[in-house]
C-alpha atoms as a PDB file:
ATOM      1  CA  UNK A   1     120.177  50.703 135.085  1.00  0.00           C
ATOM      2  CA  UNK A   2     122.125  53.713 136.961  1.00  0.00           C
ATOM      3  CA  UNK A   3     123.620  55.416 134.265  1.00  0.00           C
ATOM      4  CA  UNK A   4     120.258  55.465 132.023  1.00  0.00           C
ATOM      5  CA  UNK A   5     119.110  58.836 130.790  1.00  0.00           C
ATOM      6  CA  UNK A   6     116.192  59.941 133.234  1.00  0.00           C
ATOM      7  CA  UNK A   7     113.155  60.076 130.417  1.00  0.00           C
ATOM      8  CA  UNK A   8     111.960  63.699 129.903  1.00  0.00           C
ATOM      9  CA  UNK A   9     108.447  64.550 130.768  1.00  0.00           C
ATOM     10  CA  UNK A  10     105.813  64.630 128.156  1.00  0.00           C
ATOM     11  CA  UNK A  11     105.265  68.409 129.077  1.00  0.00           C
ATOM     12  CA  UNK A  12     109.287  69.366 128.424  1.00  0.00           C
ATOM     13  CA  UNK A  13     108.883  67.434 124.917  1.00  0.00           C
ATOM     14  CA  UNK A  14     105.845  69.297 123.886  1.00  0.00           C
ATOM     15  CA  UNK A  15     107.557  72.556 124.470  1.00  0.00           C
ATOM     16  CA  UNK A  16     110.577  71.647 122.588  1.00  0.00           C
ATOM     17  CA  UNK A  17     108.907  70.764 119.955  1.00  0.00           C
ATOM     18  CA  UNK A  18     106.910  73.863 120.021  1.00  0.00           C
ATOM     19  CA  UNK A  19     109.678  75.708 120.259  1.00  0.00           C
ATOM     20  CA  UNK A  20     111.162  74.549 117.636  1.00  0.00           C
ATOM     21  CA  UNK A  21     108.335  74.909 115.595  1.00  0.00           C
ATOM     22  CA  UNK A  22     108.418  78.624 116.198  1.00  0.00           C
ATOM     23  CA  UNK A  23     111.983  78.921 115.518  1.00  0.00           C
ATOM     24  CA  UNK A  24     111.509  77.362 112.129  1.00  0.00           C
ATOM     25  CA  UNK A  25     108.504  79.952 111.570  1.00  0.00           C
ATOM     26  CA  UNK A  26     111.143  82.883 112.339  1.00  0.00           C
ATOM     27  CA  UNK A  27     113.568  81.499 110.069  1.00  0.00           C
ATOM     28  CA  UNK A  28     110.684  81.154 107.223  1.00  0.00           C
ATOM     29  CA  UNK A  29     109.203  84.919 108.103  1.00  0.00           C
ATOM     30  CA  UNK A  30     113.052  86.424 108.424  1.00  0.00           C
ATOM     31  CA  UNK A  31     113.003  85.209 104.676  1.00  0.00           C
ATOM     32  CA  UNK A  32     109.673  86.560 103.619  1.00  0.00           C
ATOM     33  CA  UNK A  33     110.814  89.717 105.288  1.00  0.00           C
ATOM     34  CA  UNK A  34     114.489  90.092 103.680  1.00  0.00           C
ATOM     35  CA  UNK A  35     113.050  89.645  99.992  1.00  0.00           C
ATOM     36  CA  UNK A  36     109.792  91.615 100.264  1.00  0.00           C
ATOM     37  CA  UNK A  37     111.868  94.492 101.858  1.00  0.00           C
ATOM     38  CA  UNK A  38     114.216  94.201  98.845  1.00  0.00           C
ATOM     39  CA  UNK A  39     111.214  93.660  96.168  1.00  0.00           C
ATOM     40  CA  UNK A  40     109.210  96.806  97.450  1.00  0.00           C
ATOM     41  CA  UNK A  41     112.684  98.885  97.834  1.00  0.00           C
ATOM     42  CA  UNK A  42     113.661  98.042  93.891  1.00  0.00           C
ATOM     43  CA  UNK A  43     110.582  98.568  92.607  1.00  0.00           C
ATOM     44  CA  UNK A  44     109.968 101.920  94.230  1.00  0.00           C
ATOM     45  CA  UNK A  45     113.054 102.966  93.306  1.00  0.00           C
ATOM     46  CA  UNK A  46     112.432 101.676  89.464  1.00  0.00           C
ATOM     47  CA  UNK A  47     109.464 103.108  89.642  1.00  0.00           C
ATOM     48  CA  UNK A  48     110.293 106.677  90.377  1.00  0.00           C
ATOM     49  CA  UNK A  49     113.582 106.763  88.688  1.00  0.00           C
ATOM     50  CA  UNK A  50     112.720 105.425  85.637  1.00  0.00           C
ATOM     51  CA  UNK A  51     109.579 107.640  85.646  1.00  0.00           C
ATOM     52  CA  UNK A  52     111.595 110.801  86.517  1.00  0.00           C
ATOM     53  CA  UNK A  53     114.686 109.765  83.706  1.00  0.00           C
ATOM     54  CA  UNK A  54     111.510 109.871  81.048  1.00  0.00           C
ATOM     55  CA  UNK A  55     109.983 113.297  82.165  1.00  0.00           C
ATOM     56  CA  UNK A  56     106.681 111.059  83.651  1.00  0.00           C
ATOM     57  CA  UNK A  57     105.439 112.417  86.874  1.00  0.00           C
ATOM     58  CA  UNK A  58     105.475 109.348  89.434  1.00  0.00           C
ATOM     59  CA  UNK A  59     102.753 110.674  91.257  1.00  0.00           C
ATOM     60  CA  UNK A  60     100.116 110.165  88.198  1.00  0.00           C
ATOM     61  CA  UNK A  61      97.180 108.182  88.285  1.00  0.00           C
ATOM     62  CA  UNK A  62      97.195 104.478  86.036  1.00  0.00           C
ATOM     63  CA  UNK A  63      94.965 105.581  83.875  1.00  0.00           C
ATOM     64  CA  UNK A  64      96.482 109.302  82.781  1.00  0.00           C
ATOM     65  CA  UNK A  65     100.099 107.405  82.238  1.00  0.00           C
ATOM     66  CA  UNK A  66     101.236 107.489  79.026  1.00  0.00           C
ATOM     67  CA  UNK A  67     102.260 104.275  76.913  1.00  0.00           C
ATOM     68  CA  UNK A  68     106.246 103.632  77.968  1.00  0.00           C
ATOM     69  CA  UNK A  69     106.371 100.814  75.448  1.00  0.00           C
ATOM     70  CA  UNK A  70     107.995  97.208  75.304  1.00  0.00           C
ATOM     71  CA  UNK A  71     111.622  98.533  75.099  1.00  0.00           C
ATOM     72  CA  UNK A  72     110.976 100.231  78.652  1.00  0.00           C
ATOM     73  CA  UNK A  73     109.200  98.045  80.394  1.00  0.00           C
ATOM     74  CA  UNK A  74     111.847  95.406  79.704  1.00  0.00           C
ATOM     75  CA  UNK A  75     114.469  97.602  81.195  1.00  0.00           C
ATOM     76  CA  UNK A  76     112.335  98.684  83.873  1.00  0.00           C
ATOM     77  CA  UNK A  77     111.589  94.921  84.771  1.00  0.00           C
ATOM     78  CA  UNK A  78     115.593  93.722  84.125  1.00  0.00           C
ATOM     79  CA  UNK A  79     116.189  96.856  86.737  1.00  0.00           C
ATOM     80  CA  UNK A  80     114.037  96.010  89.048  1.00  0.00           C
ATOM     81  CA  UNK A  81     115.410  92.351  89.237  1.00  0.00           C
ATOM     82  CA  UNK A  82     119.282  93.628  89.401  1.00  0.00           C
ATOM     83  CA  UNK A  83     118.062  96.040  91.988  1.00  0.00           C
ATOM     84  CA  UNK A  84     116.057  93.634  94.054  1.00  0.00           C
ATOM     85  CA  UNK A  85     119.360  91.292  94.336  1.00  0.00           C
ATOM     86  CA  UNK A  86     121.445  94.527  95.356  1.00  0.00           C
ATOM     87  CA  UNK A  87     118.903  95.688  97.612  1.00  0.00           C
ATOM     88  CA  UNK A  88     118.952  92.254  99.432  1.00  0.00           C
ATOM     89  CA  UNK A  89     122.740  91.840  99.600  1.00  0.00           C
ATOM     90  CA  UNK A  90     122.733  95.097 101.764  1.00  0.00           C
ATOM     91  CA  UNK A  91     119.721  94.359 103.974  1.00  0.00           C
ATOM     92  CA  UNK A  92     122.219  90.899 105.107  1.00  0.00           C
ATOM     93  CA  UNK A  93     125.306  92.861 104.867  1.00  0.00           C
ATOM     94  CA  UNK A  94     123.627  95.384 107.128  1.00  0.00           C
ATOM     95  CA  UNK A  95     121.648  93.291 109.888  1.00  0.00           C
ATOM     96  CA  UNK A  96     124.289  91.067 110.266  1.00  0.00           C
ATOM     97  CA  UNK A  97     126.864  93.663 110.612  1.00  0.00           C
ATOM     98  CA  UNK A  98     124.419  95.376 113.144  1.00  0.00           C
ATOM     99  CA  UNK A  99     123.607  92.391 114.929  1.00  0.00           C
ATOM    100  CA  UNK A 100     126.951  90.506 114.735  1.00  0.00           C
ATOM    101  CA  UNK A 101     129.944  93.465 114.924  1.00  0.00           C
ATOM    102  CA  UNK A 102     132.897  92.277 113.443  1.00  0.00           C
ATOM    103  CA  UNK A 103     131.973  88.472 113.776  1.00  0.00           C
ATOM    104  CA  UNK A 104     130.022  89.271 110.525  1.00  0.00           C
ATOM    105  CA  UNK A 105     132.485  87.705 107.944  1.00  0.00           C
ATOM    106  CA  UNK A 106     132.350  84.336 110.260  1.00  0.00           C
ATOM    107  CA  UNK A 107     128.788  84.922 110.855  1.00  0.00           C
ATOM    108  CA  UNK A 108     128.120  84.522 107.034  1.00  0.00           C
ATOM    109  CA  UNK A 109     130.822  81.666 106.032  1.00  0.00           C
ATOM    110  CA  UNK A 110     133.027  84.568 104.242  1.00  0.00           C
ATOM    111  CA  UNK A 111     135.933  84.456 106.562  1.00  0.00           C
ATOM    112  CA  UNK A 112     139.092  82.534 106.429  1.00  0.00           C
ATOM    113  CA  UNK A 113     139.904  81.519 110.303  1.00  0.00           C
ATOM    114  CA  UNK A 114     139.017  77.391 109.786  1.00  0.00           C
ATOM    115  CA  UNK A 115     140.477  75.378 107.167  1.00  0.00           C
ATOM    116  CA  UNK A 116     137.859  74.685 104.233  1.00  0.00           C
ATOM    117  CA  UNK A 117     136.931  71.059 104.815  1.00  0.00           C
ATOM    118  CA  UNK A 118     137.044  69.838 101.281  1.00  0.00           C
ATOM    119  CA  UNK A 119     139.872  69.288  99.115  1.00  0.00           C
ATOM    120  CA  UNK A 120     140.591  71.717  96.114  1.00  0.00           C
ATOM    121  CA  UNK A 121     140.367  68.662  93.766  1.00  0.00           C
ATOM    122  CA  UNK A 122     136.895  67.883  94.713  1.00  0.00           C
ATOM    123  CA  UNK A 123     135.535  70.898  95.369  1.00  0.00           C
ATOM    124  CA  UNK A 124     136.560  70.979  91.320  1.00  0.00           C
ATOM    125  CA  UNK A 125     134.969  67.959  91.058  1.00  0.00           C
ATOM    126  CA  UNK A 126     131.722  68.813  92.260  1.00  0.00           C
ATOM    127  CA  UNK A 127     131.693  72.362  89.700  1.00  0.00           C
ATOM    128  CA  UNK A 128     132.640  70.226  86.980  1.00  0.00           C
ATOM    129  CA  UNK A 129     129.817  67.942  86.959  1.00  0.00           C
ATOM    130  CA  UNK A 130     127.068  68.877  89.172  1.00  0.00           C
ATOM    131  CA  UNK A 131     125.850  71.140  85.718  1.00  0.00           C
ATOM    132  CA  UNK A 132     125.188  68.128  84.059  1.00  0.00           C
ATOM    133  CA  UNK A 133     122.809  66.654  86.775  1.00  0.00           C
ATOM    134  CA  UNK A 134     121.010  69.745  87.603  1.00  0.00           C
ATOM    135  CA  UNK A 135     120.129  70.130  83.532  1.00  0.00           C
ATOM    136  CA  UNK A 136     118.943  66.626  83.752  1.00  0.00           C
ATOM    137  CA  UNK A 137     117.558  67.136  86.787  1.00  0.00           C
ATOM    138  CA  UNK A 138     115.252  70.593  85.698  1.00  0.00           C
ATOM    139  CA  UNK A 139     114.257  68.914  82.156  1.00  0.00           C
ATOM    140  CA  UNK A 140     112.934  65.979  83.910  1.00  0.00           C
ATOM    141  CA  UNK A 141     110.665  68.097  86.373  1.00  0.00           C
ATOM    142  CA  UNK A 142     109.654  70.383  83.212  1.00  0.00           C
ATOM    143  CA  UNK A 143     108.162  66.993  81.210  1.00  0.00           C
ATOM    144  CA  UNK A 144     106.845  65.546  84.640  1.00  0.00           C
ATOM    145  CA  UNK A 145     105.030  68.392  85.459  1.00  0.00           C
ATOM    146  CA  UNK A 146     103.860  68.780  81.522  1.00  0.00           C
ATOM    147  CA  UNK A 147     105.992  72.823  81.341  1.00  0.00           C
ATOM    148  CA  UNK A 148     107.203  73.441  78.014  1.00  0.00           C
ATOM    149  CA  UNK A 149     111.301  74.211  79.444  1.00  0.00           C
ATOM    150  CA  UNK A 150     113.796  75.765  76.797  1.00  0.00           C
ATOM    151  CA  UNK A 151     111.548  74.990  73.791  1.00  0.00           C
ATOM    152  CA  UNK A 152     111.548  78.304  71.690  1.00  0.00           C
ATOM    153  CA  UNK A 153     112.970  80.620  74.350  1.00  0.00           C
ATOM    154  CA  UNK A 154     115.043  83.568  73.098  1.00  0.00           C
ATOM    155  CA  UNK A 155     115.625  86.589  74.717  1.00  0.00           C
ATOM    156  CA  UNK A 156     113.803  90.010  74.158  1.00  0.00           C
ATOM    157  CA  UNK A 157     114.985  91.611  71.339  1.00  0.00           C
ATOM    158  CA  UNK A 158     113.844  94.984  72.610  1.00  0.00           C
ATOM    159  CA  UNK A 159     117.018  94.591  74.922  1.00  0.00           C
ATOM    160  CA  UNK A 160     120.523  96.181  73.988  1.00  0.00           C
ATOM    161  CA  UNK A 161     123.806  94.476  73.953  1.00  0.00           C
ATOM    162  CA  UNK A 162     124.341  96.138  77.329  1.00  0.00           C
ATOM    163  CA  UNK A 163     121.274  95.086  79.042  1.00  0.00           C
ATOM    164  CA  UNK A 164     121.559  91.306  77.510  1.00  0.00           C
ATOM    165  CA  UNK A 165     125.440  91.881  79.627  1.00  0.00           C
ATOM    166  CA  UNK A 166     123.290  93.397  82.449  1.00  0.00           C
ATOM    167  CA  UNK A 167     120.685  90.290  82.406  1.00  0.00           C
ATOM    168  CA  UNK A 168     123.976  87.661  82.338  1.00  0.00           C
ATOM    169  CA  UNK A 169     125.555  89.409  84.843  1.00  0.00           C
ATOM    170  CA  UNK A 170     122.530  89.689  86.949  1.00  0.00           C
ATOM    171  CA  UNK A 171     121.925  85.952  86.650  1.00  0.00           C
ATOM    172  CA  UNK A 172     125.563  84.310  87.008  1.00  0.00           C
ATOM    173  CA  UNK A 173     126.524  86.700  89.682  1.00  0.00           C
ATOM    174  CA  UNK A 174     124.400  89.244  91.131  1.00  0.00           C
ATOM    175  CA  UNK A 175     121.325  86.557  92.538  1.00  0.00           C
ATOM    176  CA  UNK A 176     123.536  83.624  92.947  1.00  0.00           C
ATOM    177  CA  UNK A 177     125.636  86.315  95.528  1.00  0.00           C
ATOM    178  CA  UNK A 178     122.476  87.815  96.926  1.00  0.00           C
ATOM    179  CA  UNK A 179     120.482  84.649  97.820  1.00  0.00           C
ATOM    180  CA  UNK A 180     123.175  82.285  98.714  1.00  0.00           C
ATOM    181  CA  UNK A 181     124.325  85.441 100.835  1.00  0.00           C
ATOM    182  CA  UNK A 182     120.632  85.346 102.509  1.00  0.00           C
ATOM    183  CA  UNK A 183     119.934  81.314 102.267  1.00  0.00           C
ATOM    184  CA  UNK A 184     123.308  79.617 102.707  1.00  0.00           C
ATOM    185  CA  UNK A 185     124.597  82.748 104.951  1.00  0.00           C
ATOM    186  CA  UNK A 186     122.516  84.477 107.498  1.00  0.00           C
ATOM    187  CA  UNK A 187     119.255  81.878 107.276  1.00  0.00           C
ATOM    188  CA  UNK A 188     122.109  78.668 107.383  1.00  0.00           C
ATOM    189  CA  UNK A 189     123.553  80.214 110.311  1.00  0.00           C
ATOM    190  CA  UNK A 190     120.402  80.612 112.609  1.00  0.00           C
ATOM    191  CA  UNK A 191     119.242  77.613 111.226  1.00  0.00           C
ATOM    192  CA  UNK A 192     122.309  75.571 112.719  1.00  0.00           C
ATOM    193  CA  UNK A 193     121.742  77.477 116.206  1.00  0.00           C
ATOM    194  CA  UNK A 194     119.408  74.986 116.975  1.00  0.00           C
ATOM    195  CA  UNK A 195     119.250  72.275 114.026  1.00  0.00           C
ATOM    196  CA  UNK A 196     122.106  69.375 113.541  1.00  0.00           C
ATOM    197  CA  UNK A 197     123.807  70.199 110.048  1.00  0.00           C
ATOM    198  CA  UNK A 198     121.503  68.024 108.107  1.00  0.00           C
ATOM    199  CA  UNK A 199     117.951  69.309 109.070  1.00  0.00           C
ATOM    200  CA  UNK A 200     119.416  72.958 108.630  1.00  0.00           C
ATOM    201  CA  UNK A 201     121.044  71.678 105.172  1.00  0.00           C
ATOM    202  CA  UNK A 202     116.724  70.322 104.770  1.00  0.00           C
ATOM    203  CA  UNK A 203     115.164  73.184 105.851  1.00  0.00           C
ATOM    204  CA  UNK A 204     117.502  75.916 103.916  1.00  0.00           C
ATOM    205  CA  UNK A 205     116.716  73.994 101.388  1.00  0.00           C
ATOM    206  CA  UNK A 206     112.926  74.294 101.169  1.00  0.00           C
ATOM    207  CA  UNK A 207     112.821  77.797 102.014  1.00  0.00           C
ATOM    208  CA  UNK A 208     114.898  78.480  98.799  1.00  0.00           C
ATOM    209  CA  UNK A 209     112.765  75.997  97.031  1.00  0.00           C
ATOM    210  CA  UNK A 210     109.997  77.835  98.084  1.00  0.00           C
ATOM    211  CA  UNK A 211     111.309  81.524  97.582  1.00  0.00           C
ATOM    212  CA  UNK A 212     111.043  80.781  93.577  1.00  0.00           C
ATOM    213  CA  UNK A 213     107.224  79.119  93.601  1.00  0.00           C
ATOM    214  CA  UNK A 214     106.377  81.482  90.385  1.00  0.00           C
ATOM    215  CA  UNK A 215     103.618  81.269  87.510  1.00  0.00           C
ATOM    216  CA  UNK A 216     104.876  77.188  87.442  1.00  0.00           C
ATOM    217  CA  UNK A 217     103.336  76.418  90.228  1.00  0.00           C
ATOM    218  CA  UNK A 218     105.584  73.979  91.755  1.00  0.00           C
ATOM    219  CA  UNK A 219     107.635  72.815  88.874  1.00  0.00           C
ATOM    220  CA  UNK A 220     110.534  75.227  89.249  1.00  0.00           C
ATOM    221  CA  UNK A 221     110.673  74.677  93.844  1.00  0.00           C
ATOM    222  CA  UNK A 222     111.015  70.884  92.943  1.00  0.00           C
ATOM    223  CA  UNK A 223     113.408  71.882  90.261  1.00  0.00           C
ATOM    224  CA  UNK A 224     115.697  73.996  92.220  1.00  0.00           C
ATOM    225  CA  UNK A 225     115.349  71.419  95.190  1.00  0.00           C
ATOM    226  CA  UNK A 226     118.534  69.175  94.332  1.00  0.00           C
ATOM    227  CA  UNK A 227     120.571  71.995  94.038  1.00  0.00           C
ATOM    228  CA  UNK A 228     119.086  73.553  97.045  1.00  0.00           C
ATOM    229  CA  UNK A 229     120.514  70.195  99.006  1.00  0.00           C
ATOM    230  CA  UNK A 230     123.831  70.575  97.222  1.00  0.00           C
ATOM    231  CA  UNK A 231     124.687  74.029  98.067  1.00  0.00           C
ATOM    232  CA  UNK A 232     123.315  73.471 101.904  1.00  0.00           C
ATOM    233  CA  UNK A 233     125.970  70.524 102.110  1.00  0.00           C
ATOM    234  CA  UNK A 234     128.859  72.315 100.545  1.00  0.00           C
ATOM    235  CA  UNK A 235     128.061  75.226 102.662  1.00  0.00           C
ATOM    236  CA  UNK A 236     128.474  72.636 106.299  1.00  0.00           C
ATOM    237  CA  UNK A 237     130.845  70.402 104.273  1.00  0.00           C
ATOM    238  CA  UNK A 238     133.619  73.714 103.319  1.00  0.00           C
ATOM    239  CA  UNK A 239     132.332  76.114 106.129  1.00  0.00           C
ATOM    240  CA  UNK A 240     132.726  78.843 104.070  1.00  0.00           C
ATOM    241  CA  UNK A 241     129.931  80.620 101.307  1.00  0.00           C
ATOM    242  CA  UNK A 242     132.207  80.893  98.407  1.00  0.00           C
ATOM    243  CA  UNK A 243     131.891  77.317  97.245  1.00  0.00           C
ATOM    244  CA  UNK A 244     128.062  78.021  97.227  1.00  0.00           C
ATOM    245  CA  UNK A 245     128.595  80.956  95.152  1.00  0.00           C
ATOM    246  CA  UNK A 246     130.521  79.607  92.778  1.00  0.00           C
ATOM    247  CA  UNK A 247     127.701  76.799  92.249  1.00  0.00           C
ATOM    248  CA  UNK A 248     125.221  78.887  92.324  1.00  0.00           C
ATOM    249  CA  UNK A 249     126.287  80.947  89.557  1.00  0.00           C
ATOM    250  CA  UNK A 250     127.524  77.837  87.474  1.00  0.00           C
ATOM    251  CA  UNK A 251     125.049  76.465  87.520  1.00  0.00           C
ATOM    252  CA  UNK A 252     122.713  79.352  86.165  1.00  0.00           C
ATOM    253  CA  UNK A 253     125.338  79.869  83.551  1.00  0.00           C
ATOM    254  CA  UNK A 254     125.125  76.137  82.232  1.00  0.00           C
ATOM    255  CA  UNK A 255     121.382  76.178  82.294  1.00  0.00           C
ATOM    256  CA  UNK A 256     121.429  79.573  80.316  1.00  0.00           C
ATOM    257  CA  UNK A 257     123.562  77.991  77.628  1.00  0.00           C
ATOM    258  CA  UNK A 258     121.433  74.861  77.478  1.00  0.00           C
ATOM    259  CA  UNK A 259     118.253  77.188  77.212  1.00  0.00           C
ATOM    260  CA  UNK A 260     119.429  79.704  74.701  1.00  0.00           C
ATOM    261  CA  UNK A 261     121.719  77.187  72.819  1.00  0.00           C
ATOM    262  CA  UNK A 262     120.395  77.248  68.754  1.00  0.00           C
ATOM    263  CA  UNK A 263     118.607  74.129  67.790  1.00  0.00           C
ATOM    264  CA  UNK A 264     120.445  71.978  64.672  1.00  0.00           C
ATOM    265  CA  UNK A 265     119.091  72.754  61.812  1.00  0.00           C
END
């Protein structure tokens, strides 16, 4: 027929495809690169500043430090985490604003040019319930995967009042902010530069699956994955990074409750 598409070479589809191979490579390395840079920047910084704060020299060898305790290396280790989530927000804040001018705030979802494409009422909706199904959701990977999740956790009681605040602060605010900042900002945005909304929504996804792989193996990646999907889609369904946020941190606050919530009895 006349007005059929002409059928591409089998050379031109091998390229694109290895082109787009590489391109989701570079998006997997620019994440590998923004959190080690941010991980090796807070824990320097910990590091020496905690050392020089206790009259230790930084420069001494393992084996001639002295003994900092439990209380210290708690704070040292809650520090390093805050830090780490600081450290990353300005890295994006930085490269984008370097790279992108002032198209940064539209760059990263954080302006307010386009109408948010979901209604107030559902965007409620969503907050409201989506707790619920992402406890569910992480208990059920915990028992399939045989982890004991939220059975006799407590926090440290080496920590003070203010670093229990710091902690809680750190995890409702400061790493939803950071990574959703990283995954659902600057990684979302190149992702869509040459993905249609739902493989970027996909691939986002996995990479901040994969960011948390930990001592679990990968019971907490498949835990975080629903979640993962939801804040991709709110992020292409609003256009803007606040909604994600806002999850994010909701979310981390429910399952804190849930975790730390005295048994009956």
């Amino acid at each position: 027929m006349p007005n059929e598409a002409p059928t591409p070479p089998p050379a031109s589809i091998w390229r694109r495809l290895g082109s787009g191979f590489l391109r989701l490579l570079g998006l997997a390395a620019a994440v590998i690169l923004y959190l080690g840079a941010a991980k090796l920047m807070a824990i320097l910084a910990v590091r020496v500043g905690a050392d020089l704060i206790e009259g230790i020299d930084p420069l001494l060898s393992t084996d001639r430090r002295p003994n900092i305790g439990a209380a210290s290396l708690a704070r040292r280790e809650l520090a390093a985490d805050i830090l780490l989530q600081v450290n990353l927000v300005l890295l994006v804040l930085l490269t984008v604003i370097w790279r992108h001018g002032s198209g940064w705030r539209e760059r990263l979802a954080l302006d307010r040019t386009r109408p948010n494409g979901m209604r107030a009422r559902h965007l409620l909706l969503v907050l409201l319930l989506w707790p619920i199904l992402h406890i569910t959701w992480v208990t059920g990977t915990a028992e399939a995967f045989g982890a004991t999740f939220a059975q006799g956790v407590k926090l440290s009681p080496t920590l003070s009042a203010a670093s229990v605040a710091a902690w809680l602060a750190y995890v409702v605010i400061v790493a939803p902010a950071a990574e959703e900042l990283l995954i659902r900002g600057e990684i979302f945005a190149q992702a869509r530069g040459f993905l249609p909304p739902a493989l970027a929504i996909l691939v986002t996804a996995l990479l901040f699956a994969l960011a948390h792989i930990s001592a679990w193996g990968l019971a907490r990646p498949v835990s975080l994955l629903p979640l993962a999907l939801m804040l991709g889609w709110l992020r292409w369904r609003t256009g803007r990074l606040w909604p994600c946020i806002a999850l994010h941190g909701w979310s981390n606050l429910a399952l804190v409750a849930y975790v730390l919530w005295p048994a009956p009895g």
